[in-house]
C-alpha atoms as a PDB file:
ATOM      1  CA  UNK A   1       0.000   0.000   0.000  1.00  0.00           C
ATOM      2  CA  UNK A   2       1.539   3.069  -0.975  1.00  0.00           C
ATOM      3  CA  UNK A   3       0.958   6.861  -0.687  1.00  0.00           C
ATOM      4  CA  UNK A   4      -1.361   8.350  -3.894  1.00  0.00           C
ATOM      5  CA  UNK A   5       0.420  11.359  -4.080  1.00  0.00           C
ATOM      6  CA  UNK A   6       3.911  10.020  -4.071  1.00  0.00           C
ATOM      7  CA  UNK A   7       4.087   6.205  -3.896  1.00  0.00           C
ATOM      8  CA  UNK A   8       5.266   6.555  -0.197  1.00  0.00           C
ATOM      9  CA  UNK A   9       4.618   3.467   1.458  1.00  0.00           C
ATOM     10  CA  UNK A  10       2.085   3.414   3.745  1.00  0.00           C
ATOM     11  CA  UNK A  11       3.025  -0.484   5.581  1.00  0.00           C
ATOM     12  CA  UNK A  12       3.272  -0.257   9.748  1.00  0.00           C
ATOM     13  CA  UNK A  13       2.407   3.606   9.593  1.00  0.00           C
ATOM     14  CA  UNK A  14      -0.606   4.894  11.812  1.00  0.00           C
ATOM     15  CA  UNK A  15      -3.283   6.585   9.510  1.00  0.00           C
ATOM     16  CA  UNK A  16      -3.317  10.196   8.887  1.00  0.00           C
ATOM     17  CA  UNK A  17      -0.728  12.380   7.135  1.00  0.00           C
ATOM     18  CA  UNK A  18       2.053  10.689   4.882  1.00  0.00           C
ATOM     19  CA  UNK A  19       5.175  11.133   6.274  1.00  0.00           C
ATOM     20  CA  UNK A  20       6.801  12.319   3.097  1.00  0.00           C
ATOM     21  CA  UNK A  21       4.164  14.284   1.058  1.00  0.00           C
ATOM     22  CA  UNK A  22       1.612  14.627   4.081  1.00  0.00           C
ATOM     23  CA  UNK A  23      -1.113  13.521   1.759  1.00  0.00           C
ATOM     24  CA  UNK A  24      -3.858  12.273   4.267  1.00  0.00           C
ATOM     25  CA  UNK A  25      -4.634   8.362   3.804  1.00  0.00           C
ATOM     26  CA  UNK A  26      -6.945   6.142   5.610  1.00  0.00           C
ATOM     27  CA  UNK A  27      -7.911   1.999   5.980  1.00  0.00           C
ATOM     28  CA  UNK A  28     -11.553   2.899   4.258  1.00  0.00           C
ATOM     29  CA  UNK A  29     -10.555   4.244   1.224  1.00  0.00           C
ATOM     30  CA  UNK A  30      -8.221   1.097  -0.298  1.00  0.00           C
ATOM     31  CA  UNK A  31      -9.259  -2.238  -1.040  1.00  0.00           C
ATOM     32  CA  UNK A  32      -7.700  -5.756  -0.174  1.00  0.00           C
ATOM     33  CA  UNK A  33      -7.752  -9.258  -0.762  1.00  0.00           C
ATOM     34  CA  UNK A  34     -10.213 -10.437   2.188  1.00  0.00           C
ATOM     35  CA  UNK A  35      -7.903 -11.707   5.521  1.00  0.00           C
ATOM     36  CA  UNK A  36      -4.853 -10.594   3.696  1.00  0.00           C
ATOM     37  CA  UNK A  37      -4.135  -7.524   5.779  1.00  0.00           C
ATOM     38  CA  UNK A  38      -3.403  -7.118   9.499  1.00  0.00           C
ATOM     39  CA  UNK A  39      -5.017  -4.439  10.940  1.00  0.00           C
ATOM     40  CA  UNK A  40      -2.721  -3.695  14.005  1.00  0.00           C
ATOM     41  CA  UNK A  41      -4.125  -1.742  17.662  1.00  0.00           C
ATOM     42  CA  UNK A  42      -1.800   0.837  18.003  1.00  0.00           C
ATOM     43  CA  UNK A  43      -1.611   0.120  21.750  1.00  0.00           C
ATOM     44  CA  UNK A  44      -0.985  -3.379  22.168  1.00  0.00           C
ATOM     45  CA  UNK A  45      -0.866  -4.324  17.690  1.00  0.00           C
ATOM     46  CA  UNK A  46      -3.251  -6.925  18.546  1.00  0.00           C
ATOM     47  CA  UNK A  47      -4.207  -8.060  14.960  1.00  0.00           C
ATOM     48  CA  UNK A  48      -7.641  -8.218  13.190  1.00  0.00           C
ATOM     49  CA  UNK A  49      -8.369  -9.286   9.424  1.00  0.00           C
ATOM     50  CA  UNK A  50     -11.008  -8.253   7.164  1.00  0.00           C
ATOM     51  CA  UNK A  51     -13.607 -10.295   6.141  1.00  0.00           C
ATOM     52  CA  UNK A  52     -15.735  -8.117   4.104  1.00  0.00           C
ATOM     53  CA  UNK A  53     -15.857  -8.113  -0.147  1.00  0.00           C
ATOM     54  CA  UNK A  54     -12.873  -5.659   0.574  1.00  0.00           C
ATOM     55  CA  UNK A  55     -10.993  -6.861   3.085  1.00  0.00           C
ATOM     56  CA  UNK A  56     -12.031  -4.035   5.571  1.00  0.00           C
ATOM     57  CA  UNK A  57     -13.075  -5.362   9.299  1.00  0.00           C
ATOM     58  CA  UNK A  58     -16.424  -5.854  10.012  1.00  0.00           C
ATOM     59  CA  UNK A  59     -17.501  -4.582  12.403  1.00  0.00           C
ATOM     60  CA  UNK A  60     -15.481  -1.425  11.774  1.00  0.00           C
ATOM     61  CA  UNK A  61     -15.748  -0.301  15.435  1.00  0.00           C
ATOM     62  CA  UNK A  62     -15.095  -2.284  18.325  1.00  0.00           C
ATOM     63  CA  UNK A  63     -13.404  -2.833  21.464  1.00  0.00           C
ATOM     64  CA  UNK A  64      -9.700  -4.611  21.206  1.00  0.00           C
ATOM     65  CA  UNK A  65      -9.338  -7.851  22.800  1.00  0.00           C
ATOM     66  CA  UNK A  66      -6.154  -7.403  23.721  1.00  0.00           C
ATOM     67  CA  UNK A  67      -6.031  -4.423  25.618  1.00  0.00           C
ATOM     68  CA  UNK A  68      -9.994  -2.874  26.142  1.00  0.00           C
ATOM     69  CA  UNK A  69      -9.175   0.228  23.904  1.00  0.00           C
ATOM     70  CA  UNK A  70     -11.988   1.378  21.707  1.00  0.00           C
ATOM     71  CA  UNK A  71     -10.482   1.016  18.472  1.00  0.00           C
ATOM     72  CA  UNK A  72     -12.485   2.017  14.692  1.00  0.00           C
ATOM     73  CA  UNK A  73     -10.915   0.742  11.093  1.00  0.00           C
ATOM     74  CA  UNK A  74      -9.187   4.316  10.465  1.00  0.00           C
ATOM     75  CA  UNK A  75      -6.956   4.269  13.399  1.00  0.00           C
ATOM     76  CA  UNK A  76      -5.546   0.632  13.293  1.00  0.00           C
ATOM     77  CA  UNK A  77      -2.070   0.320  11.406  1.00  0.00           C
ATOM     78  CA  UNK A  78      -1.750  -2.158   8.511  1.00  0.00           C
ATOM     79  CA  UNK A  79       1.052  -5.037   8.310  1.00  0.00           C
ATOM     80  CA  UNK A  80       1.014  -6.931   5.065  1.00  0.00           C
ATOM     81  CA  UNK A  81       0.807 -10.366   5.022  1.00  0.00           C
ATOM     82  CA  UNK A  82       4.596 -11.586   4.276  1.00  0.00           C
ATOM     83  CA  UNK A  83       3.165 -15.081   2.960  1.00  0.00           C
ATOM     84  CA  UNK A  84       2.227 -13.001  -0.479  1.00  0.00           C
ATOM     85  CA  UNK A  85       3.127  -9.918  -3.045  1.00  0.00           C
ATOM     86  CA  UNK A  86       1.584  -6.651  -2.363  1.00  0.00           C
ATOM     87  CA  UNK A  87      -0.141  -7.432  -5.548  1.00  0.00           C
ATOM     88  CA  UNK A  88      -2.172 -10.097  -4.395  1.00  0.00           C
ATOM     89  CA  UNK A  89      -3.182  -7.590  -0.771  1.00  0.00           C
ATOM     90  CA  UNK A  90      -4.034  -3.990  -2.507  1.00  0.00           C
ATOM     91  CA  UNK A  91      -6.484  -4.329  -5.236  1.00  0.00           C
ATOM     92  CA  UNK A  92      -7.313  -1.153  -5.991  1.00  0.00           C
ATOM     93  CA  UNK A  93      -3.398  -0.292  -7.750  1.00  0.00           C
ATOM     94  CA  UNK A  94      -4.046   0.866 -11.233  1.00  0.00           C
ATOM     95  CA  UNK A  95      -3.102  -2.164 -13.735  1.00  0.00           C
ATOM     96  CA  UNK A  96      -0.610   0.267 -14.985  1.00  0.00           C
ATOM     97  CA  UNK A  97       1.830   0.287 -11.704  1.00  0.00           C
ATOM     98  CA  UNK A  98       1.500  -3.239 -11.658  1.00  0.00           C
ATOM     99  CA  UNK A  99       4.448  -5.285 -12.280  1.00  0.00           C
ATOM    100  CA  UNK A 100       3.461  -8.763 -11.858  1.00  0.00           C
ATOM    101  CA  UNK A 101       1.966  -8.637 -15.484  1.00  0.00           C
ATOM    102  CA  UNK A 102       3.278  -8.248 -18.853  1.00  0.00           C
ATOM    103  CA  UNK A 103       3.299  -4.749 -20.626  1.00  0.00           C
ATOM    104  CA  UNK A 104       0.608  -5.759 -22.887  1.00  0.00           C
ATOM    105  CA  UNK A 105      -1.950  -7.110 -20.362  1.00  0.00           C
ATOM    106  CA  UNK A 106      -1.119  -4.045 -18.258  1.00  0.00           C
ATOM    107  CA  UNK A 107      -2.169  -1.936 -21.294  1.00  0.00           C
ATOM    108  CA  UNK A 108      -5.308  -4.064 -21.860  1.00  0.00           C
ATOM    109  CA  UNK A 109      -6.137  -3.479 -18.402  1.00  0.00           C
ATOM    110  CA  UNK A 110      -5.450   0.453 -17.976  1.00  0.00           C
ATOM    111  CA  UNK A 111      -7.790   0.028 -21.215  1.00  0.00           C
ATOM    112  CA  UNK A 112     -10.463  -1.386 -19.776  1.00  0.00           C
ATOM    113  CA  UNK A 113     -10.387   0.510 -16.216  1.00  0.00           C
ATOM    114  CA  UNK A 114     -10.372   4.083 -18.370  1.00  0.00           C
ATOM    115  CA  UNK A 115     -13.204   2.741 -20.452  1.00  0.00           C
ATOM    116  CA  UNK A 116     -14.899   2.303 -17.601  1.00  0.00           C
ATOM    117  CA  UNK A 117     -13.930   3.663 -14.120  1.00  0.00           C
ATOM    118  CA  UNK A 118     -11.417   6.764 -15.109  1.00  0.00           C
ATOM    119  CA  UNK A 119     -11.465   8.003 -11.913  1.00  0.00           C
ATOM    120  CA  UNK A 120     -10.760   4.966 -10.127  1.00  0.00           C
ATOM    121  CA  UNK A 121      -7.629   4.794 -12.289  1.00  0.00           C
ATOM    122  CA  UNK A 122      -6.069   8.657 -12.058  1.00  0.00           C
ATOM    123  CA  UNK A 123      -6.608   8.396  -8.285  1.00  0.00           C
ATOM    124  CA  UNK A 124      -4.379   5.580  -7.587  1.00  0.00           C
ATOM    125  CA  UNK A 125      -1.443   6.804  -9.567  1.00  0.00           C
ATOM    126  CA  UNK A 126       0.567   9.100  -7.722  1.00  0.00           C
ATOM    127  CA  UNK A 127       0.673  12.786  -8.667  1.00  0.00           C
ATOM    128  CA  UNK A 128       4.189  13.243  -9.802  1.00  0.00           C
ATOM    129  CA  UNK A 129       3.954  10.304 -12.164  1.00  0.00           C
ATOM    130  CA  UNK A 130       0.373  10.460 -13.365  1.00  0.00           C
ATOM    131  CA  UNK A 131       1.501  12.234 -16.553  1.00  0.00           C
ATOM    132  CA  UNK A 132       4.602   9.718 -17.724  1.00  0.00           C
ATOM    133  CA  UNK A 133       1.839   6.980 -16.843  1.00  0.00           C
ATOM    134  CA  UNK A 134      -0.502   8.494 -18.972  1.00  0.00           C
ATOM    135  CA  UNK A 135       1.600   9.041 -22.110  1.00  0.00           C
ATOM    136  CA  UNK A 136       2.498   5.301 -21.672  1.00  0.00           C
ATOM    137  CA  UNK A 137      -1.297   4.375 -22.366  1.00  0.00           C
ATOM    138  CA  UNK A 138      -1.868   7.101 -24.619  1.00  0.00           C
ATOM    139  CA  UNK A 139       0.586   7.199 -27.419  1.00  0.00           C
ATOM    140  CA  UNK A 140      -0.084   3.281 -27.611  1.00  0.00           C
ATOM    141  CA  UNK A 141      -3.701   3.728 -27.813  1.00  0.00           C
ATOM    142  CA  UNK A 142      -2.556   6.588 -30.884  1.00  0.00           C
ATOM    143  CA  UNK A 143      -0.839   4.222 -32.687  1.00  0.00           C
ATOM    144  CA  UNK A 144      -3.799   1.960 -32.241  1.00  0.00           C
ATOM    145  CA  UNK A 145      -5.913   4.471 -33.896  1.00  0.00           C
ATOM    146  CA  UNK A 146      -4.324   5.759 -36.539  1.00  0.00           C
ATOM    147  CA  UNK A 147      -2.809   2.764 -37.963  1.00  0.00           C
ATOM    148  CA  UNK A 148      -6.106   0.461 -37.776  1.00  0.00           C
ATOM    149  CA  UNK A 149      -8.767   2.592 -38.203  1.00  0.00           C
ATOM    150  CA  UNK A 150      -7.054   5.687 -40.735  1.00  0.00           C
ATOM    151  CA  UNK A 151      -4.423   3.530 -42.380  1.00  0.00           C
ATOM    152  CA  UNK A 152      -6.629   1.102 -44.759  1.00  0.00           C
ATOM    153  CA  UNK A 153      -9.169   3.984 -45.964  1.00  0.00           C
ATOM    154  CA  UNK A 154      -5.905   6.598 -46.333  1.00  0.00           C
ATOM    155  CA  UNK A 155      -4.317   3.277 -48.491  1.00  0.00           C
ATOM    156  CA  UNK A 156      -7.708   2.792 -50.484  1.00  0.00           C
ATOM    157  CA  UNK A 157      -7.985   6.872 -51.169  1.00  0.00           C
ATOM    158  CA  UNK A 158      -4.777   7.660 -52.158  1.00  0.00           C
ATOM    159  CA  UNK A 159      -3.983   4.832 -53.928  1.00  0.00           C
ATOM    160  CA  UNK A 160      -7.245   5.733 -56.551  1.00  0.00           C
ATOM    161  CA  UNK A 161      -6.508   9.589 -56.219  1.00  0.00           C
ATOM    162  CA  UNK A 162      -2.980   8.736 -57.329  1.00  0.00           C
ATOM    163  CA  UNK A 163      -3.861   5.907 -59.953  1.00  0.00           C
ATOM    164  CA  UNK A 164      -1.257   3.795 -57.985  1.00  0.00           C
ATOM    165  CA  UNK A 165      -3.043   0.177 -56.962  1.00  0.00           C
ATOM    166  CA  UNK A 166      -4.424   0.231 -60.608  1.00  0.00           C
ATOM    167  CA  UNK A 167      -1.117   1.042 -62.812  1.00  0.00           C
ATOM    168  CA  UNK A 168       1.474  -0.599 -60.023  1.00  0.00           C
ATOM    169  CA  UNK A 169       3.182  -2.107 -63.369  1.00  0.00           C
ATOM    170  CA  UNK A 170       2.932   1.108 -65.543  1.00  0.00           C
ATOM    171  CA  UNK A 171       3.900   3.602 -63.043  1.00  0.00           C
ATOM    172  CA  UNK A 172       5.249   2.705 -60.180  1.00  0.00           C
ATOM    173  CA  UNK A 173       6.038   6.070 -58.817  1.00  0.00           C
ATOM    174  CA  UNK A 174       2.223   6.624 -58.295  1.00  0.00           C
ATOM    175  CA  UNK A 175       2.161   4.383 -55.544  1.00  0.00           C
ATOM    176  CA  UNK A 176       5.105   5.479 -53.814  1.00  0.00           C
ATOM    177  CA  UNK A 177       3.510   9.334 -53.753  1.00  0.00           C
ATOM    178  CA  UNK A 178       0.209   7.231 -52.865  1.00  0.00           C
ATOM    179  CA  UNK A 179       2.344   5.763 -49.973  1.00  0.00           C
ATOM    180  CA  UNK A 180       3.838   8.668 -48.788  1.00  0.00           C
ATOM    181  CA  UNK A 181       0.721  11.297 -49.135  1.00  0.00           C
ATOM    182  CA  UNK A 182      -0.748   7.990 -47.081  1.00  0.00           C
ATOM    183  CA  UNK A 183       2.631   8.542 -44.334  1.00  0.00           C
ATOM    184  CA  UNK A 184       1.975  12.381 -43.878  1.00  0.00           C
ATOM    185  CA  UNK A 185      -2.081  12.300 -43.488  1.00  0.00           C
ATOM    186  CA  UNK A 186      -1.251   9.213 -40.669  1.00  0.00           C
ATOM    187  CA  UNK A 187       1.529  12.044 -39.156  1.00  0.00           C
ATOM    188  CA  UNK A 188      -1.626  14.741 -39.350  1.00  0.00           C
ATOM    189  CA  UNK A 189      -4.414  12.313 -37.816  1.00  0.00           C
ATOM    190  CA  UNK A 190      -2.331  11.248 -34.972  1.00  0.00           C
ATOM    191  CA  UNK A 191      -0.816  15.049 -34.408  1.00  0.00           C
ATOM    192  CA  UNK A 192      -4.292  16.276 -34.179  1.00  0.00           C
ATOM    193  CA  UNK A 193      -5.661  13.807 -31.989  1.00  0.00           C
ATOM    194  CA  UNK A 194      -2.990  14.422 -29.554  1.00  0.00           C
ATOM    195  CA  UNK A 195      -3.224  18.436 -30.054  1.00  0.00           C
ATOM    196  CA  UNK A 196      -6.725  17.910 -29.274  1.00  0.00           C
ATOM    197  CA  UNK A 197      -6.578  16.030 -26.364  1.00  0.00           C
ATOM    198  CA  UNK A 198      -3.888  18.839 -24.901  1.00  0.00           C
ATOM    199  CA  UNK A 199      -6.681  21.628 -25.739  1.00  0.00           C
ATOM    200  CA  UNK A 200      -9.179  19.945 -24.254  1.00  0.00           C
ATOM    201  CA  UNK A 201      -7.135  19.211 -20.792  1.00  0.00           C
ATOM    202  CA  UNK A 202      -5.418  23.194 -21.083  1.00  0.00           C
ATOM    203  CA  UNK A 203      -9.276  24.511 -21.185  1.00  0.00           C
ATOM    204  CA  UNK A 204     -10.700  22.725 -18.575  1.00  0.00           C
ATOM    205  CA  UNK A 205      -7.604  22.893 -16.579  1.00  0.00           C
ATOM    206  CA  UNK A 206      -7.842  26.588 -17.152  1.00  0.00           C
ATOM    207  CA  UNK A 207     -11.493  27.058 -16.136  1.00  0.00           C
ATOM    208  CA  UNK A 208     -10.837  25.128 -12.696  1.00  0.00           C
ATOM    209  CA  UNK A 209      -7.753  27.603 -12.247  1.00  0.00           C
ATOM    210  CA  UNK A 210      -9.750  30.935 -12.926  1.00  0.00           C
ATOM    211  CA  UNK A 211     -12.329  29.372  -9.909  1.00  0.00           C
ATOM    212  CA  UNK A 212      -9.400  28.103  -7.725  1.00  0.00           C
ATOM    213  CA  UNK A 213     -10.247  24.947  -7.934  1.00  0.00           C
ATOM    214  CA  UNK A 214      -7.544  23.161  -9.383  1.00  0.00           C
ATOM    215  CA  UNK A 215      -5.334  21.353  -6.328  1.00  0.00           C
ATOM    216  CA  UNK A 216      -2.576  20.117  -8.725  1.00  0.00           C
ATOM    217  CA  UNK A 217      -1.091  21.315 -11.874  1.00  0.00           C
ATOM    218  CA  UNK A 218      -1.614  21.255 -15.495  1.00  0.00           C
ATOM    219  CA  UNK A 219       0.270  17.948 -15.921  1.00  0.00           C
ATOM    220  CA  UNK A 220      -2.440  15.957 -13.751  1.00  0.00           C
ATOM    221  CA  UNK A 221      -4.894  17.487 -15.951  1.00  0.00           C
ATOM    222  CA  UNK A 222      -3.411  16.707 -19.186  1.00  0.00           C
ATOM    223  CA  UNK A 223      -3.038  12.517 -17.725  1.00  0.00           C
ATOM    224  CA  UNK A 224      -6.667  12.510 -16.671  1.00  0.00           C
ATOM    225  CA  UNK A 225      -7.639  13.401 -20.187  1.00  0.00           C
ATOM    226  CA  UNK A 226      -5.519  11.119 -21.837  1.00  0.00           C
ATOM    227  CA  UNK A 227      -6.937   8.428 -19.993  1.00  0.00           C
ATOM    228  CA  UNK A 228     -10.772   9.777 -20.496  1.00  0.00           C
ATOM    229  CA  UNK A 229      -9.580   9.312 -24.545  1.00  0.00           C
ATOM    230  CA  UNK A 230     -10.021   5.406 -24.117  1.00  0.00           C
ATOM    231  CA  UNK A 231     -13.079   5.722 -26.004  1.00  0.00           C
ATOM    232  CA  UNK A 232     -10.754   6.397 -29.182  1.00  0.00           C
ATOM    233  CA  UNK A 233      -9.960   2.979 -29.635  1.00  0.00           C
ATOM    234  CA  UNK A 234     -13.635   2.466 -31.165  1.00  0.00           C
ATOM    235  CA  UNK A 235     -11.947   4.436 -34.152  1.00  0.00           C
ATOM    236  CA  UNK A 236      -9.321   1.566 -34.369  1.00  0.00           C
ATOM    237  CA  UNK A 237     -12.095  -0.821 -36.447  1.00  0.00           C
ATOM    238  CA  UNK A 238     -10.828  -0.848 -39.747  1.00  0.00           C
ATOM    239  CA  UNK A 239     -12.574   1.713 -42.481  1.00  0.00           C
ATOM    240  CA  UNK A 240     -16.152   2.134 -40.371  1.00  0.00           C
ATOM    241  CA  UNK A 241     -14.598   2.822 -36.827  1.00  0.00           C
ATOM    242  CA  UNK A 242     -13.421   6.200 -37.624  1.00  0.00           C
ATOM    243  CA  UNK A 243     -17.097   6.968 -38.861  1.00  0.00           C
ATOM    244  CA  UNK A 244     -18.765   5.093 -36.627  1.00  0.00           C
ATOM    245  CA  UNK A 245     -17.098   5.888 -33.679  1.00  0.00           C
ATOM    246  CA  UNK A 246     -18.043   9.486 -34.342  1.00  0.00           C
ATOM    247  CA  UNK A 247     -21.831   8.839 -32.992  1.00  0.00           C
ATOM    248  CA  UNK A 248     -20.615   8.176 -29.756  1.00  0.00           C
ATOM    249  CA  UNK A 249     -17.214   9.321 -29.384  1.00  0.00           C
ATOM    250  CA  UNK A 250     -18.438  12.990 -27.791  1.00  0.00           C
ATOM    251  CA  UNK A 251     -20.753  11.661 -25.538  1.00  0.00           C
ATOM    252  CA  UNK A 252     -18.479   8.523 -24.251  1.00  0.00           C
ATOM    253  CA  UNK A 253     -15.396  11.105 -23.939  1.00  0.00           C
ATOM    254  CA  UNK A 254     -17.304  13.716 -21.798  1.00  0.00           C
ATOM    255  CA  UNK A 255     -18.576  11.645 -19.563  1.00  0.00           C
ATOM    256  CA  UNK A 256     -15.277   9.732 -18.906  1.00  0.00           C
ATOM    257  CA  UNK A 257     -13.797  13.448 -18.880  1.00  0.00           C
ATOM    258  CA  UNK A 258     -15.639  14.584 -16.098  1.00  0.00           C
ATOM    259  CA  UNK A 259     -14.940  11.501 -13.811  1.00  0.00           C
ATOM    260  CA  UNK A 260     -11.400  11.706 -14.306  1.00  0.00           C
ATOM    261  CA  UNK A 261     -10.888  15.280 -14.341  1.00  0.00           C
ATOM    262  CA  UNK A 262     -13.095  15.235 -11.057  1.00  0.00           C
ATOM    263  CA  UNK A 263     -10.492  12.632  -9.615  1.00  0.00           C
ATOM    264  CA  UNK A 264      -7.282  13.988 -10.598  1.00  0.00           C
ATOM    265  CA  UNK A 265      -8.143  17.606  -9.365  1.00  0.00           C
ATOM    266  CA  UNK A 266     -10.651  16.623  -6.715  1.00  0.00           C
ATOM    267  CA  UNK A 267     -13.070  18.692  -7.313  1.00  0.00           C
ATOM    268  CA  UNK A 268     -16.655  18.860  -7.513  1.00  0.00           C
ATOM    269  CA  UNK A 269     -19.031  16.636 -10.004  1.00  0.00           C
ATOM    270  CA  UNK A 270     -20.083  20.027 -11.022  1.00  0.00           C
ATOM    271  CA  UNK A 271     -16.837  21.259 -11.453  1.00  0.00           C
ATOM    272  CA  UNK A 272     -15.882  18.645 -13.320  1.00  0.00           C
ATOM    273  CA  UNK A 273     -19.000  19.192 -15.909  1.00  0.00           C
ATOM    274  CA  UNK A 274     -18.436  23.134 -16.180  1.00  0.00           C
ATOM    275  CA  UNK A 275     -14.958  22.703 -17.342  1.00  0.00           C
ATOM    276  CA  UNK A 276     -15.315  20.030 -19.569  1.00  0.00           C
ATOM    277  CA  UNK A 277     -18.576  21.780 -20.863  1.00  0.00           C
ATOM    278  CA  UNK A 278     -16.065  24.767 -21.546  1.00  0.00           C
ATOM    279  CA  UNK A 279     -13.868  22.671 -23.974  1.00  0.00           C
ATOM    280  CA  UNK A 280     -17.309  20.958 -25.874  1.00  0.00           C
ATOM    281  CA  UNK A 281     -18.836  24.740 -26.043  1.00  0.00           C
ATOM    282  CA  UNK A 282     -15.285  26.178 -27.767  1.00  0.00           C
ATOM    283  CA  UNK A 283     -14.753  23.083 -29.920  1.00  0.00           C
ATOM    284  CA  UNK A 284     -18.528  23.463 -31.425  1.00  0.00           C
ATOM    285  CA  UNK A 285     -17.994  27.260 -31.702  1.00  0.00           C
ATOM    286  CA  UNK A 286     -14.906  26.858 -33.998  1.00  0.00           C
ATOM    287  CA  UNK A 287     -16.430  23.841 -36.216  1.00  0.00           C
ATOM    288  CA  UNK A 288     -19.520  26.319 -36.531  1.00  0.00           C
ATOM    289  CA  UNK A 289     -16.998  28.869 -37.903  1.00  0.00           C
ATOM    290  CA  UNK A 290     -15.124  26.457 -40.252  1.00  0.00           C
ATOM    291  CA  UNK A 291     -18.433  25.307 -41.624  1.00  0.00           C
ATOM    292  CA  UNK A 292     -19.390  28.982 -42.085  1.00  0.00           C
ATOM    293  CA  UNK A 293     -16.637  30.196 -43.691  1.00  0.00           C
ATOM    294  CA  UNK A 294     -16.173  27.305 -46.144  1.00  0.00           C
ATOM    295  CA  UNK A 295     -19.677  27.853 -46.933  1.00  0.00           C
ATOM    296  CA  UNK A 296     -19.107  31.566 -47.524  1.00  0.00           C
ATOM    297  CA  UNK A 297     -15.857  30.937 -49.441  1.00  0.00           C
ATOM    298  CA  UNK A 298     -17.283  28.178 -51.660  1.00  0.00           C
END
């Protein structure tokens, strides 16, 4: 069990600040294997296991057996089990900062928890790494993208535009500038996914700064977005994920925005919405302004 703010660990260590960061912690707010965790009086370390679906003591107030003192969940130090991994005791560490598990299960798994629980994931990974963590799932996920769901229809395009895939034998140069025109709009699609993603984390970060409301800096921001962009792997579906995906890409991305922003900056559900809601409100102004000007121009 270690500190979420900086990966302090937390074994033998009465609840309350942590000793390096001062980050408070408590019992109640990790999970554990059930009975795989001593929870230690701190006046005689009389130990206790939990029993319930995770692993806290029930009941979570009592009187010790060893010594009479009233003791409740939150005040009892925790000894790990020396019989097993940390791994196999804490089960709420992100998939991500696990290292009992290949890189590309690890990736599968920070997959599925941003997909589904965002804020969950940003909350256990400590502050000062969140961002290097993030890039590791997000550039991946990027490469994902682009090269399963852009690459064939780029390919397909360019080779017609280009009269390359029909004339390979005739002119062979038209499907090396096929290829390459194919390279650069990959470079483009993946750049502007990325630049998007940083636009989106810079306004929302900015609009809980204005308020005051933002307890950690832009970097935390920027990783909690990255990970709410999970939803971009429905674009990786070869030709009809890039259009498909665009139904429900918005919606899926806000919502998984506002949990993890929420997390990573504790804040506020409503928070959370207004600064997202900042970012959707300036995207749809500028589209509306492309559309209107290429209608104007053309």
């Amino acid at each position: 069990m270690r500190c979420r703010g900086c990966e302090y660990p937390l074994w033998n260590i009465a609840p309350g600040p942590c000793p390096e960061c001062g980050r408070p912690f408590r019992p109640s707010e990790r999970a554990f294997e059930p009975a795989s965790v001593a929870f230690c009086c701190p006046a005689c370390d009389q130990a206790y296991f939990g029993t319930s679906s995770k692993g806290h003591l029930v009941p979570d107030h009592f009187l010790c057996v060893g010594c009479g003192q009233a003791l409740e969940m939150d005040s009892m130090v925790l000894r790990p089990a020396s019989d097993r991994p940390e791994a196999q005791q804490v089960v709420d560490v992100p998939p991500c900062l696990r290292r009992d598990h290949g890189w590309f299960r690890r990736w599968f798994m920070t997959l599925f928890w941003a997909l589904g629980m965002p804020g969950r994931l940003i909350s256990g990974i400590p502050v000062d790494r969140s961002l290097p963590v993030a890039l590791g799932f997000f550039l991946p996920l990027l490469l994902v993208v682009v090269v399963g769901g852009a690459l064939p229809i780029l390919l397909f395009v360019n080779g017609f535009v280009f009269n390359g895939l029909g004339a390979i034998g005739q002119s062979p140069g038209n499907l090396m500038v096929a290829i390459g025109w194919s390279v650069l709009s990959l470079l483009g699609y993946g750049v502007g996914l990325l630049l998007l993603v940083l636009l989106w984390a810079l306004v929302a970060h900015l609009v809980l700064a204005v308020f005051g409301l933002a307890r950690h800096g832009l970097p935390r921001s920027v990783a909690a977005m990255m990970f709410a962009s999970a939803p971009f792997v429905v674009a990786a579906a070869p030709c009809v994920g890039i259009y498909a995906g665009g139904l429900i890409l918005p919606f899926w991305c806000f919502v998984l925005g506002v949990l993890s922003l929420r997390s990573a900056q504790e804040v506020g559900t409503g928070a959370a919405i207004g600064a997202n809601a900042a970012f959707a409100l300036l995207l749809g102004a500028a589209l509306f302004a492309w559309i209107w000007i290429l209608v104007r121009v053309f």
